[in-house]
N, C-alpha and C. Protein backbone atom coordinates (compact mmCIF):
# COMPACT_ATOMS: atom_id res chain seq x y z
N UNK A 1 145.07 97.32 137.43
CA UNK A 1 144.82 98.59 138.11
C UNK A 1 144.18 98.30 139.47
N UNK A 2 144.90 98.70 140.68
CA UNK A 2 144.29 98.40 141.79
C UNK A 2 142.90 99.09 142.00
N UNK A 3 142.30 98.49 142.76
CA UNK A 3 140.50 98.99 143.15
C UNK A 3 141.08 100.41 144.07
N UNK A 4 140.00 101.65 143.59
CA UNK A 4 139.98 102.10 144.63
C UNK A 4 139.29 102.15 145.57
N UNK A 5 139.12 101.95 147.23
CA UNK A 5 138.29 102.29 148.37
C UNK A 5 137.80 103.87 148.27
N UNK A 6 136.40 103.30 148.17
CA UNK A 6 135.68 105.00 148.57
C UNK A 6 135.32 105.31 150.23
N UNK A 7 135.10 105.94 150.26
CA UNK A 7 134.65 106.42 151.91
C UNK A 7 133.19 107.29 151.68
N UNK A 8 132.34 107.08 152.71
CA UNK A 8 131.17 107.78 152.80
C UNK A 8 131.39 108.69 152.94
N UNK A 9 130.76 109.58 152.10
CA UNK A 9 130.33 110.66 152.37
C UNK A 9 130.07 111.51 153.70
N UNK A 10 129.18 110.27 154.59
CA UNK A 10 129.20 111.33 155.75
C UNK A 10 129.76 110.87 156.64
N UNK A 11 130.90 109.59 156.73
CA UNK A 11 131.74 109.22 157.44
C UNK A 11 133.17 110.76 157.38
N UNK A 12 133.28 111.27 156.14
CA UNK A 12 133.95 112.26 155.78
C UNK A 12 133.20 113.29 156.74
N UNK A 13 132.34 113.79 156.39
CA UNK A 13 131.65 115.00 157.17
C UNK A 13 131.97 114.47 158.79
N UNK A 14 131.85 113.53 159.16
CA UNK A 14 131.67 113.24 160.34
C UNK A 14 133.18 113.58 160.89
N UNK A 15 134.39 112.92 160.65
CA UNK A 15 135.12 113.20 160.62
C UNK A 15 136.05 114.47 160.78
N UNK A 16 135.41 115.15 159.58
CA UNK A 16 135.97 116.90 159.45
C UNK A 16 135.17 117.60 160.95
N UNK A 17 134.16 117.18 161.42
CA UNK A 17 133.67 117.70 162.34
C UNK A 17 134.72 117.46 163.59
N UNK A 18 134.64 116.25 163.97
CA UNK A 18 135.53 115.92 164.71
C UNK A 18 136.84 116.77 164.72
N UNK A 19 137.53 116.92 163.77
CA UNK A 19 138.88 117.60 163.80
C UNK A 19 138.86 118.84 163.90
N UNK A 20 137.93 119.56 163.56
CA UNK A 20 137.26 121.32 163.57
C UNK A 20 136.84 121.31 164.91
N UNK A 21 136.25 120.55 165.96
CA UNK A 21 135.72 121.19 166.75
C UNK A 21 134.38 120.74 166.74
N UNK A 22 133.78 120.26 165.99
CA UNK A 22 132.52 120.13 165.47
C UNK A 22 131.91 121.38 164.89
N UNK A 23 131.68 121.76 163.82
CA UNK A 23 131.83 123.17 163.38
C UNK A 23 130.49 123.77 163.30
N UNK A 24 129.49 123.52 162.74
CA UNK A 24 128.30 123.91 162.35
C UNK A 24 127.19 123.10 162.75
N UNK A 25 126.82 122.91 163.88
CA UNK A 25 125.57 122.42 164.70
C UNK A 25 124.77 122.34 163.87
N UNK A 26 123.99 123.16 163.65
CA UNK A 26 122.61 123.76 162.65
C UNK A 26 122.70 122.63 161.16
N UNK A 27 124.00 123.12 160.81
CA UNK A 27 124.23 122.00 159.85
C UNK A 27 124.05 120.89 159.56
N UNK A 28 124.79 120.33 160.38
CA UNK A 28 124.46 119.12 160.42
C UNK A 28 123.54 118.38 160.61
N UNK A 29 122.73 118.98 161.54
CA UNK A 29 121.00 118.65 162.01
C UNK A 29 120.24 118.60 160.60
N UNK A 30 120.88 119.85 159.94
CA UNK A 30 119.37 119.81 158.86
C UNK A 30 119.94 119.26 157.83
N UNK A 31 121.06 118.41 157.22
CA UNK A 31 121.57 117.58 156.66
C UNK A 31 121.90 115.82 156.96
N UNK A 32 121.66 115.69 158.40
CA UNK A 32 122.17 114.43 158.54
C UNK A 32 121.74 114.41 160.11
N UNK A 33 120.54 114.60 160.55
CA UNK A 33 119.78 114.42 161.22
C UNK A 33 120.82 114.82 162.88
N UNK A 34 120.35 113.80 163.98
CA UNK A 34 120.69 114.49 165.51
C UNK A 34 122.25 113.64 165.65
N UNK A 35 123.55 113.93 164.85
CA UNK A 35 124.45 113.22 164.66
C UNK A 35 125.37 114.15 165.14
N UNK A 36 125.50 115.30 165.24
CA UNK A 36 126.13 116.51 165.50
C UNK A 36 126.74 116.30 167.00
N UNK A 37 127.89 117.34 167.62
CA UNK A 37 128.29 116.96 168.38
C UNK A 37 127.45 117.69 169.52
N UNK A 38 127.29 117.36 170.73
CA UNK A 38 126.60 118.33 172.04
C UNK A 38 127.44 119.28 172.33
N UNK A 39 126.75 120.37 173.02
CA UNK A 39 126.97 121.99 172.24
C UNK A 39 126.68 122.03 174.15
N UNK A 40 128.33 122.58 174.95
CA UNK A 40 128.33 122.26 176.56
C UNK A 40 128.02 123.80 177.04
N UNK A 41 126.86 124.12 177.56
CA UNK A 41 126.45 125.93 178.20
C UNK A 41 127.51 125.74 179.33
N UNK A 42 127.94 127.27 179.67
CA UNK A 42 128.58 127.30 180.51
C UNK A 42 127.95 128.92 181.10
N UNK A 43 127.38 128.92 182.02
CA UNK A 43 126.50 130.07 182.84
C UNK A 43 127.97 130.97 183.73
N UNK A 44 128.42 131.88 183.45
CA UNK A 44 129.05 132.27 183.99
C UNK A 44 128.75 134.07 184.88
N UNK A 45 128.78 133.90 186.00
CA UNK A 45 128.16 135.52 186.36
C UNK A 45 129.07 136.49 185.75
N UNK A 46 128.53 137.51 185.39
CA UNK A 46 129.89 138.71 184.65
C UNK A 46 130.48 139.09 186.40
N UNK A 47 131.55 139.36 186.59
CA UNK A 47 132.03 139.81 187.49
C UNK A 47 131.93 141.46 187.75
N UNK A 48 131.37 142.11 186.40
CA UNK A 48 131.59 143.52 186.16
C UNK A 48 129.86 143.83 187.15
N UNK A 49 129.20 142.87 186.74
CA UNK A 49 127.87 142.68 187.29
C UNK A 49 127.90 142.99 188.75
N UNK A 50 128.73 141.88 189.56
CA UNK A 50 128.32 141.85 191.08
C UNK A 50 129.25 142.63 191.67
N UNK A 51 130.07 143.63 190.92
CA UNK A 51 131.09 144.60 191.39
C UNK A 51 130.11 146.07 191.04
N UNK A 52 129.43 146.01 190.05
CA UNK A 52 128.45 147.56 189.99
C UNK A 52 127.53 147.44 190.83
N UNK A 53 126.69 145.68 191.48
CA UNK A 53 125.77 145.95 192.47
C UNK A 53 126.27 146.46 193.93
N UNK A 54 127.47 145.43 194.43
CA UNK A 54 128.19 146.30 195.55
C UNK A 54 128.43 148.01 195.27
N UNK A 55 128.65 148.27 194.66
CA UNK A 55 128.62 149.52 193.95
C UNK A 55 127.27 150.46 194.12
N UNK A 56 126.75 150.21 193.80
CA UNK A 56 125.51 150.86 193.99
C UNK A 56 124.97 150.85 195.79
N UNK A 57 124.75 149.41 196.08
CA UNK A 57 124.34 149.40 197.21
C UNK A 57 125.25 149.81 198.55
N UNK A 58 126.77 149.80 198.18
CA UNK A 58 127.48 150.66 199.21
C UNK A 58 127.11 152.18 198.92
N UNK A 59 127.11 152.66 197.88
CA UNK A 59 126.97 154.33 197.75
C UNK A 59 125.27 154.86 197.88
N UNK A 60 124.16 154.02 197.43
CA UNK A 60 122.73 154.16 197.94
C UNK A 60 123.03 154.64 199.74
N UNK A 61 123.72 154.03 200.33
CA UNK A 61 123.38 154.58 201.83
C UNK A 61 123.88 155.34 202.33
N UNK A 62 124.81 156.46 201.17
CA UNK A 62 125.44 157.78 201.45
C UNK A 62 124.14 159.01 201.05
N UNK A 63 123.04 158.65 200.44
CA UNK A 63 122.66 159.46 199.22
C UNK A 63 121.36 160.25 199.96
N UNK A 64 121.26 161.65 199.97
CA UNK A 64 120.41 162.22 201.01
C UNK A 64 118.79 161.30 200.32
N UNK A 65 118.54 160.71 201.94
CA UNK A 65 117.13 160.11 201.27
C UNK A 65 116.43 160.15 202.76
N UNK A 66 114.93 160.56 202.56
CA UNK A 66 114.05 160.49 203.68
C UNK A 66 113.48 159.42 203.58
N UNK A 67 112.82 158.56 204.75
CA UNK A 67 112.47 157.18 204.63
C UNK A 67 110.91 156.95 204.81
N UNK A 68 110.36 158.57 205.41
CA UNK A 68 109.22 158.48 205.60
C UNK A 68 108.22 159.63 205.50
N UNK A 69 107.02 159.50 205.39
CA UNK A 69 106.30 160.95 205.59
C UNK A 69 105.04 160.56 206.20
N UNK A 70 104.34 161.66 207.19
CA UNK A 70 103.48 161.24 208.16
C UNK A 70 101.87 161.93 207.75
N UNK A 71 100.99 161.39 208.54
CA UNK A 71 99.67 162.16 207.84
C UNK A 71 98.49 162.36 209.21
N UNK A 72 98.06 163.36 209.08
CA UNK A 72 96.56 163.24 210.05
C UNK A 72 95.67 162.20 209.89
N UNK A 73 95.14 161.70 211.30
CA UNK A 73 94.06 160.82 211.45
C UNK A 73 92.80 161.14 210.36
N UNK A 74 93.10 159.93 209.71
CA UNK A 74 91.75 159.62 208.38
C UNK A 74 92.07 160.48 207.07
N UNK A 75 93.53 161.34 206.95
CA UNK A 75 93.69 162.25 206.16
C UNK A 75 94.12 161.12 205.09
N UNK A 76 94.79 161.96 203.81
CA UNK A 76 95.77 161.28 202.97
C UNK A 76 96.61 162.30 202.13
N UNK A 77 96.22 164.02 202.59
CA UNK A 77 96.85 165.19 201.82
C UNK A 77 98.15 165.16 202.78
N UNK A 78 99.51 165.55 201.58
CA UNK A 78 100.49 165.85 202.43
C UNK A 78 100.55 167.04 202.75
N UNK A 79 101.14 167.39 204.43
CA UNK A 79 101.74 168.45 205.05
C UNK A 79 102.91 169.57 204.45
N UNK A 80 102.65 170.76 205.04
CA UNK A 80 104.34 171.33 203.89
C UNK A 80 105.36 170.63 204.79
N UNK A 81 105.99 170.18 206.18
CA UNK A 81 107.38 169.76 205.86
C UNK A 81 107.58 168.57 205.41
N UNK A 82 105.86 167.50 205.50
CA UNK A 82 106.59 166.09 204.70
C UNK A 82 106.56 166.47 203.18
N UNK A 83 105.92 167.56 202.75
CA UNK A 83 106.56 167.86 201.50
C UNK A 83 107.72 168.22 200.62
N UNK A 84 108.13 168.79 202.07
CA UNK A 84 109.47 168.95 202.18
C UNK A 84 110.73 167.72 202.21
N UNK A 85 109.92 167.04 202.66
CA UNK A 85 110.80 165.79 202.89
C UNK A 85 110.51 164.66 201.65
N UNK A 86 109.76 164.54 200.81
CA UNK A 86 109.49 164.65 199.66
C UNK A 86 110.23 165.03 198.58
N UNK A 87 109.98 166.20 198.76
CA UNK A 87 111.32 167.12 197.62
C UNK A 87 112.68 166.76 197.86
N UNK A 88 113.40 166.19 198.73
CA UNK A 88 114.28 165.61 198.78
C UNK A 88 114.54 164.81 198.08
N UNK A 89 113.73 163.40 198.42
CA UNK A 89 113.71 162.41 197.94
C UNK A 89 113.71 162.73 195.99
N UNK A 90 113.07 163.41 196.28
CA UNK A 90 112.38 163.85 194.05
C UNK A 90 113.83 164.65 194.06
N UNK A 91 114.45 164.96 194.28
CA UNK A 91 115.84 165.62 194.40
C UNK A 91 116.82 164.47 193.39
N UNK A 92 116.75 163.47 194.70
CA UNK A 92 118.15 162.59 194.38
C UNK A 92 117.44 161.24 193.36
N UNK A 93 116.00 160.97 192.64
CA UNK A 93 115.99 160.51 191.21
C UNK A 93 116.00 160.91 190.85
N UNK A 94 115.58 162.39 190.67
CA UNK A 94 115.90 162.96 189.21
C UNK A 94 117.19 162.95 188.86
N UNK A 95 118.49 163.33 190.26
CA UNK A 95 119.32 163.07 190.17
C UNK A 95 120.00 161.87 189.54
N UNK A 96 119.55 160.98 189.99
CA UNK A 96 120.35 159.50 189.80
C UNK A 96 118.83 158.49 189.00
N UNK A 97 118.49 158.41 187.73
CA UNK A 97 117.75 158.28 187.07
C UNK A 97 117.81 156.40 187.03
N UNK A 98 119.08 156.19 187.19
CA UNK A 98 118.76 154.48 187.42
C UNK A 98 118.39 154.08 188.06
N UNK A 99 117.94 154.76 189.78
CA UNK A 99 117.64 154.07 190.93
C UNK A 99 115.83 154.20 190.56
N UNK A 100 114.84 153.68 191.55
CA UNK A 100 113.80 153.30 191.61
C UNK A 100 113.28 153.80 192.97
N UNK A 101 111.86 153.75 192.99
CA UNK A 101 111.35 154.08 194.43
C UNK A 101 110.18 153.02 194.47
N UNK A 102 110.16 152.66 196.28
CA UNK A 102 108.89 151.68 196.66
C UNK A 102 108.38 152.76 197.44
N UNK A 103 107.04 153.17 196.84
CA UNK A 103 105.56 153.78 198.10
C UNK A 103 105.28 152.74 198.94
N UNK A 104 105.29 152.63 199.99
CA UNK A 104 104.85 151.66 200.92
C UNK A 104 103.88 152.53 201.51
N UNK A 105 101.92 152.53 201.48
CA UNK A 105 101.26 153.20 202.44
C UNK A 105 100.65 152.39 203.63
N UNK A 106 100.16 153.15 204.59
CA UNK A 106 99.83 152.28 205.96
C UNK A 106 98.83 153.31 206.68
N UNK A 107 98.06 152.44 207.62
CA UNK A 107 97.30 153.28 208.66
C UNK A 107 97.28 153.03 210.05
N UNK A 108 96.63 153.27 210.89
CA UNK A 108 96.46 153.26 212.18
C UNK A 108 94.95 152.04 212.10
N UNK A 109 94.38 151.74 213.03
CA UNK A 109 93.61 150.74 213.57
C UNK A 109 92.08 151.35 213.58
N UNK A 110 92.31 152.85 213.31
CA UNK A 110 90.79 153.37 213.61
C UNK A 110 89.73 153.48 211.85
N UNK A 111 88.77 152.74 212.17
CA UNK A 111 87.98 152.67 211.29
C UNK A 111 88.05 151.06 210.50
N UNK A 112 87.23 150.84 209.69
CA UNK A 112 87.62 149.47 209.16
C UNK A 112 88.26 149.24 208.28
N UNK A 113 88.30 148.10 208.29
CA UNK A 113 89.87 147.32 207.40
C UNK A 113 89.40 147.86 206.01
N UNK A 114 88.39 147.69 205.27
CA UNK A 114 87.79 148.54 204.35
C UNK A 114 88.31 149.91 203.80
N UNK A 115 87.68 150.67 204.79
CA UNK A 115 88.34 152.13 204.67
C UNK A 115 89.71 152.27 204.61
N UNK A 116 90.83 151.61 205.87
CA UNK A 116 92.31 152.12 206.56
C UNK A 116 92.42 151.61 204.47
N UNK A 117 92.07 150.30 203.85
CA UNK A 117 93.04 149.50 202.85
C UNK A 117 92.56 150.86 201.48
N UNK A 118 91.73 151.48 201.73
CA UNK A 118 91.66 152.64 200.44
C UNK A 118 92.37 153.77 200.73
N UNK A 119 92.38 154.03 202.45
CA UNK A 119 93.21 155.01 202.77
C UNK A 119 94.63 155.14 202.33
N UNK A 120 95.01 153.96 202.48
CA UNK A 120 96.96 153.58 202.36
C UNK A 120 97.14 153.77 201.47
N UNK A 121 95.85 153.50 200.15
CA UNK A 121 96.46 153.99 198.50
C UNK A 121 96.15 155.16 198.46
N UNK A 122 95.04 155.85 199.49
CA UNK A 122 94.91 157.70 198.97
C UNK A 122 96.25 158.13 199.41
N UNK A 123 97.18 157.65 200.18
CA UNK A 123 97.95 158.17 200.88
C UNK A 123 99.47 158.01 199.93
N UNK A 124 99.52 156.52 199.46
CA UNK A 124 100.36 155.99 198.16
C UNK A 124 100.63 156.76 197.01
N UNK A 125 99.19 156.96 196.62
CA UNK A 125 98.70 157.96 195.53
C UNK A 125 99.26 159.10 195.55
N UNK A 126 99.01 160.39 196.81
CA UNK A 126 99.44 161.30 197.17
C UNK A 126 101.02 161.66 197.16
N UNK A 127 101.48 160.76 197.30
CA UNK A 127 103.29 160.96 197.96
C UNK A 127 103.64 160.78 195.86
N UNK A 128 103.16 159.21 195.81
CA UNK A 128 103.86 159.08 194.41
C UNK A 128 103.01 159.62 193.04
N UNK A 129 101.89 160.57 193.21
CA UNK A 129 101.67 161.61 192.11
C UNK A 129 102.44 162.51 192.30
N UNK A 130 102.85 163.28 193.32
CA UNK A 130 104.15 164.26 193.38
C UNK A 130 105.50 164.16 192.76
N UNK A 131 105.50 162.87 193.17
CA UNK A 131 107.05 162.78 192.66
C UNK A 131 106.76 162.72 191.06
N UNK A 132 105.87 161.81 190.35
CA UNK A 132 105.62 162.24 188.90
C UNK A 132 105.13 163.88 188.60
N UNK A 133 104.71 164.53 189.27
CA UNK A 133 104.50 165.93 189.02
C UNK A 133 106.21 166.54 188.49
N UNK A 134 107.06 166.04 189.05
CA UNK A 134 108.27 166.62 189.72
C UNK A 134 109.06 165.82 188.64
N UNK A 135 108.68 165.38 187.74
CA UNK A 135 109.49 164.30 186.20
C UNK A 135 109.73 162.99 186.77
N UNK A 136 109.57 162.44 187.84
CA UNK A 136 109.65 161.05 187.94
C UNK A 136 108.49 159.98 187.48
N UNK A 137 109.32 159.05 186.19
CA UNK A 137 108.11 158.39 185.09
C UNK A 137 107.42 157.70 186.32
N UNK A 138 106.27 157.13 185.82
CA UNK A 138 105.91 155.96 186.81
C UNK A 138 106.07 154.55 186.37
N UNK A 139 106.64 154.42 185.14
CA UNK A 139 107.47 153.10 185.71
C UNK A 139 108.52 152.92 186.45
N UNK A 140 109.10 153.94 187.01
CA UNK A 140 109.92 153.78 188.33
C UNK A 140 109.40 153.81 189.61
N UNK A 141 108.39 153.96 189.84
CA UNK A 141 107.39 154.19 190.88
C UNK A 141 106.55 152.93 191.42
N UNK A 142 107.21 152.54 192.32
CA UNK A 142 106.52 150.59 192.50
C UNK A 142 105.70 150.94 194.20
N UNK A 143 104.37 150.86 194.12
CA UNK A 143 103.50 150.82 194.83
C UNK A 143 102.73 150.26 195.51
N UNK A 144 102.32 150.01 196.80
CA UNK A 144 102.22 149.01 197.86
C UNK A 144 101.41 149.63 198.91
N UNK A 145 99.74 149.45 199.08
CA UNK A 145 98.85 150.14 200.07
C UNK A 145 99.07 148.71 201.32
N UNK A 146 99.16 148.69 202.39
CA UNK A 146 99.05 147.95 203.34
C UNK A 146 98.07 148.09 204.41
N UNK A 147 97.33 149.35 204.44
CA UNK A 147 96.26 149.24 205.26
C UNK A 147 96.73 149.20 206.56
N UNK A 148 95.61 148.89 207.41
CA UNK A 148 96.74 148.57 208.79
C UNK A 148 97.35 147.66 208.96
N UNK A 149 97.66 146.71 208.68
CA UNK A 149 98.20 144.93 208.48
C UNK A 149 98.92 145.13 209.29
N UNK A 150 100.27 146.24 208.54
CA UNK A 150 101.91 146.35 209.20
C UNK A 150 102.07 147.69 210.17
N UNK A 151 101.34 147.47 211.77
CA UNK A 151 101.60 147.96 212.24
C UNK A 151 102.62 148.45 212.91
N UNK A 152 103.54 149.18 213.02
CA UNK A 152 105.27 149.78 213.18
C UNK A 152 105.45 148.74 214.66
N UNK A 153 104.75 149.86 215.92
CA UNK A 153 105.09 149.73 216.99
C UNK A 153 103.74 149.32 218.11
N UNK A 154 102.97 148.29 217.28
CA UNK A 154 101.49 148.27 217.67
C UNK A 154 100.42 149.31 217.53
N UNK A 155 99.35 149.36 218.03
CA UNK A 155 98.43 150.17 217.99
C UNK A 155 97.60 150.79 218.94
N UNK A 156 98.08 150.80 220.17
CA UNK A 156 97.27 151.39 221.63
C UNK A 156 97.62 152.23 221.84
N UNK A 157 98.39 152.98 221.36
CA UNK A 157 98.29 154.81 221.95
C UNK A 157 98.40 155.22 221.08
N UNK A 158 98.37 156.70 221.06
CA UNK A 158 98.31 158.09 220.29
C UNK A 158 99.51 157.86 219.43
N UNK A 159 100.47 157.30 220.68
CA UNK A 159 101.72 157.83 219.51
C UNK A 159 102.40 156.92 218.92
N UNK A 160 101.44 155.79 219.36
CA UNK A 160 101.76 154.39 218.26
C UNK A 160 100.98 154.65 216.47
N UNK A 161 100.04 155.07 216.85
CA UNK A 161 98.81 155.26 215.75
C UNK A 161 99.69 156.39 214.79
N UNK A 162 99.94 157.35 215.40
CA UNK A 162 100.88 158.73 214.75
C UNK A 162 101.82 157.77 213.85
N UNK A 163 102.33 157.09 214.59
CA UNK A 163 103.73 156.63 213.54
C UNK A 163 103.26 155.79 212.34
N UNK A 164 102.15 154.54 212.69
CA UNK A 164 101.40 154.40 211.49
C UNK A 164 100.62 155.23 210.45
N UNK A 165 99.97 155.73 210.72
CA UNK A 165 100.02 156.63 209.72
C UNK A 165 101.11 157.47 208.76
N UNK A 166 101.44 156.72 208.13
CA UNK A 166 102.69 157.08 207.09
C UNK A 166 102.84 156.37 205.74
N UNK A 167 103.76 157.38 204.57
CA UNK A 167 104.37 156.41 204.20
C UNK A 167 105.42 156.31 204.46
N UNK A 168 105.78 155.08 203.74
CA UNK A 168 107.33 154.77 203.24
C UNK A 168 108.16 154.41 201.88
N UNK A 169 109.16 155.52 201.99
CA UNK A 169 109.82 155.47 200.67
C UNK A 169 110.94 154.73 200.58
N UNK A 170 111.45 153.78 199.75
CA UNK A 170 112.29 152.81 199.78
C UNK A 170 113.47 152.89 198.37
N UNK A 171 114.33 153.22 198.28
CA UNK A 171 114.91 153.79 196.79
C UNK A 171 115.14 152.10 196.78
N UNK A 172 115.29 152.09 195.78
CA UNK A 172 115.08 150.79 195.02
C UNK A 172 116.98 150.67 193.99
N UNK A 173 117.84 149.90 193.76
CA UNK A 173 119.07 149.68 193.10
C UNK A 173 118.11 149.37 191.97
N UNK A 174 119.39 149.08 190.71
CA UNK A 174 119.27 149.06 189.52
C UNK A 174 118.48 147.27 189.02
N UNK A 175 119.16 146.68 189.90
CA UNK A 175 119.23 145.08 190.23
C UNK A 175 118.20 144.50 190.92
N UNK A 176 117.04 145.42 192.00
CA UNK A 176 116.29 145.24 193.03
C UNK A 176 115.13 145.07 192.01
N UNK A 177 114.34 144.22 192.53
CA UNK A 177 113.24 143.64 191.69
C UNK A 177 112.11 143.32 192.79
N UNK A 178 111.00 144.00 193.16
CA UNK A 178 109.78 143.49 193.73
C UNK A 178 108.49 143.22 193.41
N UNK A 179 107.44 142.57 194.01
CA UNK A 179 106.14 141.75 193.31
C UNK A 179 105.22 142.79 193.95
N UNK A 180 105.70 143.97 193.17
CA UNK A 180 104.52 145.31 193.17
C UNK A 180 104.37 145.86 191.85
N UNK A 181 102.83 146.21 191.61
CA UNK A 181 103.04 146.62 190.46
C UNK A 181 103.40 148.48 190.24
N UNK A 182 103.67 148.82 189.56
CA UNK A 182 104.13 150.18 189.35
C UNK A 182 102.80 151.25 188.98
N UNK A 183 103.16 152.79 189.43
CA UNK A 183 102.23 153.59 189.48
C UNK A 183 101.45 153.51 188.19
N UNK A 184 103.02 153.04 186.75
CA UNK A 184 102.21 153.13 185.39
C UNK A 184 101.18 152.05 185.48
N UNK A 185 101.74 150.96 185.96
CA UNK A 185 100.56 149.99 185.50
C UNK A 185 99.08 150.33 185.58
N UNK A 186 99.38 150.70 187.63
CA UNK A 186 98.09 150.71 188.55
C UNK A 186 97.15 152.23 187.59
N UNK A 187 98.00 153.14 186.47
CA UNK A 187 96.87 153.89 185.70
C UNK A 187 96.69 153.51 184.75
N UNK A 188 97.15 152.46 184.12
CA UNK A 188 97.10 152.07 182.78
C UNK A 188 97.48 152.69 181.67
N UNK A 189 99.08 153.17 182.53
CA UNK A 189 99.63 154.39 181.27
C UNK A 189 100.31 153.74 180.61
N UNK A 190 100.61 154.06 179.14
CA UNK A 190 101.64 153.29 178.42
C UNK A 190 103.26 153.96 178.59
N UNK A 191 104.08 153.04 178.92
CA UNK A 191 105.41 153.71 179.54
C UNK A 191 106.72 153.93 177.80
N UNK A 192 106.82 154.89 178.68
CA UNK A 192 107.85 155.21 177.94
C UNK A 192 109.33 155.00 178.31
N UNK A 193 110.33 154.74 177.25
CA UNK A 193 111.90 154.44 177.80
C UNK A 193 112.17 156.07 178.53
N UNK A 194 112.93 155.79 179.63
CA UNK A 194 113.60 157.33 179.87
C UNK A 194 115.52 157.08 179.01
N UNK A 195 115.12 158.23 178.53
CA UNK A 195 116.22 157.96 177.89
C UNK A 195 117.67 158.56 178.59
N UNK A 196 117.54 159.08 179.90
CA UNK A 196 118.05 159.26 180.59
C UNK A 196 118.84 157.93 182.09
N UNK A 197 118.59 157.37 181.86
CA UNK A 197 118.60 156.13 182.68
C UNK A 197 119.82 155.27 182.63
N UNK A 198 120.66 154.60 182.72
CA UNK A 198 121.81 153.23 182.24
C UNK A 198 120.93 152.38 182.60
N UNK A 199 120.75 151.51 181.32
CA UNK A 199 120.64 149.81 181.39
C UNK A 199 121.09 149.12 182.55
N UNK A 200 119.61 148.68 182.95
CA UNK A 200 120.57 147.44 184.41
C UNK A 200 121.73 146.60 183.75
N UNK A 201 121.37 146.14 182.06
CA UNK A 201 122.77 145.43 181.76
C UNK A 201 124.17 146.11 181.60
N UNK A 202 123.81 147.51 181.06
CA UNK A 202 124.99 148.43 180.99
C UNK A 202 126.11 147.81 181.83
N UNK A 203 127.49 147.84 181.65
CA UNK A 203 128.89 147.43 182.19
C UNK A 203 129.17 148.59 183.34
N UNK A 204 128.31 149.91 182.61
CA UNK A 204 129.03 151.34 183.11
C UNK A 204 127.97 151.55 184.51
N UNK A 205 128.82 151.96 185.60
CA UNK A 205 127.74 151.78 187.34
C UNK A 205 126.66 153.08 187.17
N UNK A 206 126.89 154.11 186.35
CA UNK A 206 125.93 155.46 186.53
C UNK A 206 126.17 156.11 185.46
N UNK A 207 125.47 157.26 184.49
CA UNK A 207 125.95 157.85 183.42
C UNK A 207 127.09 158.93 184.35
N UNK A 208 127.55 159.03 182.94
CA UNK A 208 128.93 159.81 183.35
C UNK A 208 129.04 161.10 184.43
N UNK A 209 127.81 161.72 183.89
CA UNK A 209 127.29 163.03 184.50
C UNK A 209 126.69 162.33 185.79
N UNK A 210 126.16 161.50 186.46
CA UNK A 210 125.48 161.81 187.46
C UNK A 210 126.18 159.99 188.71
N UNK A 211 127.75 160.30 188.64
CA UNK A 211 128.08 159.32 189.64
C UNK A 211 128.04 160.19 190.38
N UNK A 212 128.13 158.79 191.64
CA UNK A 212 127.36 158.54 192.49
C UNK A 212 128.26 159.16 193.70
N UNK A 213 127.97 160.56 194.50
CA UNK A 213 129.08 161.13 195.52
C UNK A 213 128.79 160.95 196.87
């Protein structure tokens, strides 16, 4: 009777891997130690991705938006037409619930760096408690006092100082990400999902009801 040849056991396993593809990673690790085959990532951008950001950011610069609102020397209460110009803006998020807003506040040169840097947030404060009055959460609300730092057009006349004194509102895309913290944080509110909103991962560019005209 001829001998028969056996074969190992995990010369077999090894094998079947090989011809499968290498089948079960995990497996093999916790059976027969780091013998398994390497497992190759491949990072690919979704294309659906950088076609909804063009998307957004071509139709953001159709979308009625005011860029600024102005204030009296040493004030930080808004005026009725920058309130007006305000209500605009609280118009088109409530409208379009995926986009975002940056408060950018600022001052003029008079008084000290002290005061102008509490002023820019009374002034921050002011513009972006309204818009939460008006249903906008404040984790969409990303906030930024600058004091006088970023003066527009310098600071030696009347009507350089006028233009600093302002804010600025910045709508923010779905994709736009900045190193400010948000109105929720800066109160220490606990945020809630809006359940009104599309996922930045969502495939779909806006909910159905509120594309983008």
């Amino acid at each position: 009777m001829a001998a028969v040849k056996t074969i190992p056991l995990l010369a077999v396993m090894l094998l079947i891997a090989m011809i499968s593809g290498c089948a079960s990673n995990q497996d093999l690790m916790a059976e027969y130690g780091p013998l398994s085959c390497p497992v190759e990532t491949v990072v690919v951008e979704s294309e659906v991705a950088v076609e909804r950001d063009a998307y957004f950011r071509y139709n953001m610069d159709k979308l009625d938006w005011r860029q600024s609102v102005y204030f009296a020397s040493g004030q930080s209460r808004l005026r009725g037409p920058d309130e007006t110009q305000v209500a605009v803006n609280i118009k088109t998020l409530n409208r379009y619930p995926i986009f975002n807003v940056l408060i950018k506040g600022f001052t003029d040169s008079v008084g000290s760096t002290e005061f102008n840097a509490k002023l820019s947030m009374r002034r921050v404060l002011s513009v972006s408690e309204l818009l939460k009055e008006k249903g906008i959460q404040g984790a969409r609300i990303y906030i930024s006092a600058l004091g006088e730092q970023a003066p527009l057009n310098g600071d030696l006349t009347a009507a350089d100082r006028a233009v600093n004194r302002r804010v600025d509102m910045v709508l923010l895309g779905p994709n736009e990400t900045d190193d400010f913290e948000t109105l929720a944080e800066f109160l220490g509110e606990t945020v809630t999902p809006d359940v009104n909103a599309t996922s930045v991962g969502s495939a779909s560019a806006a909910p159905a009801n509120n594309q983008l005209q």
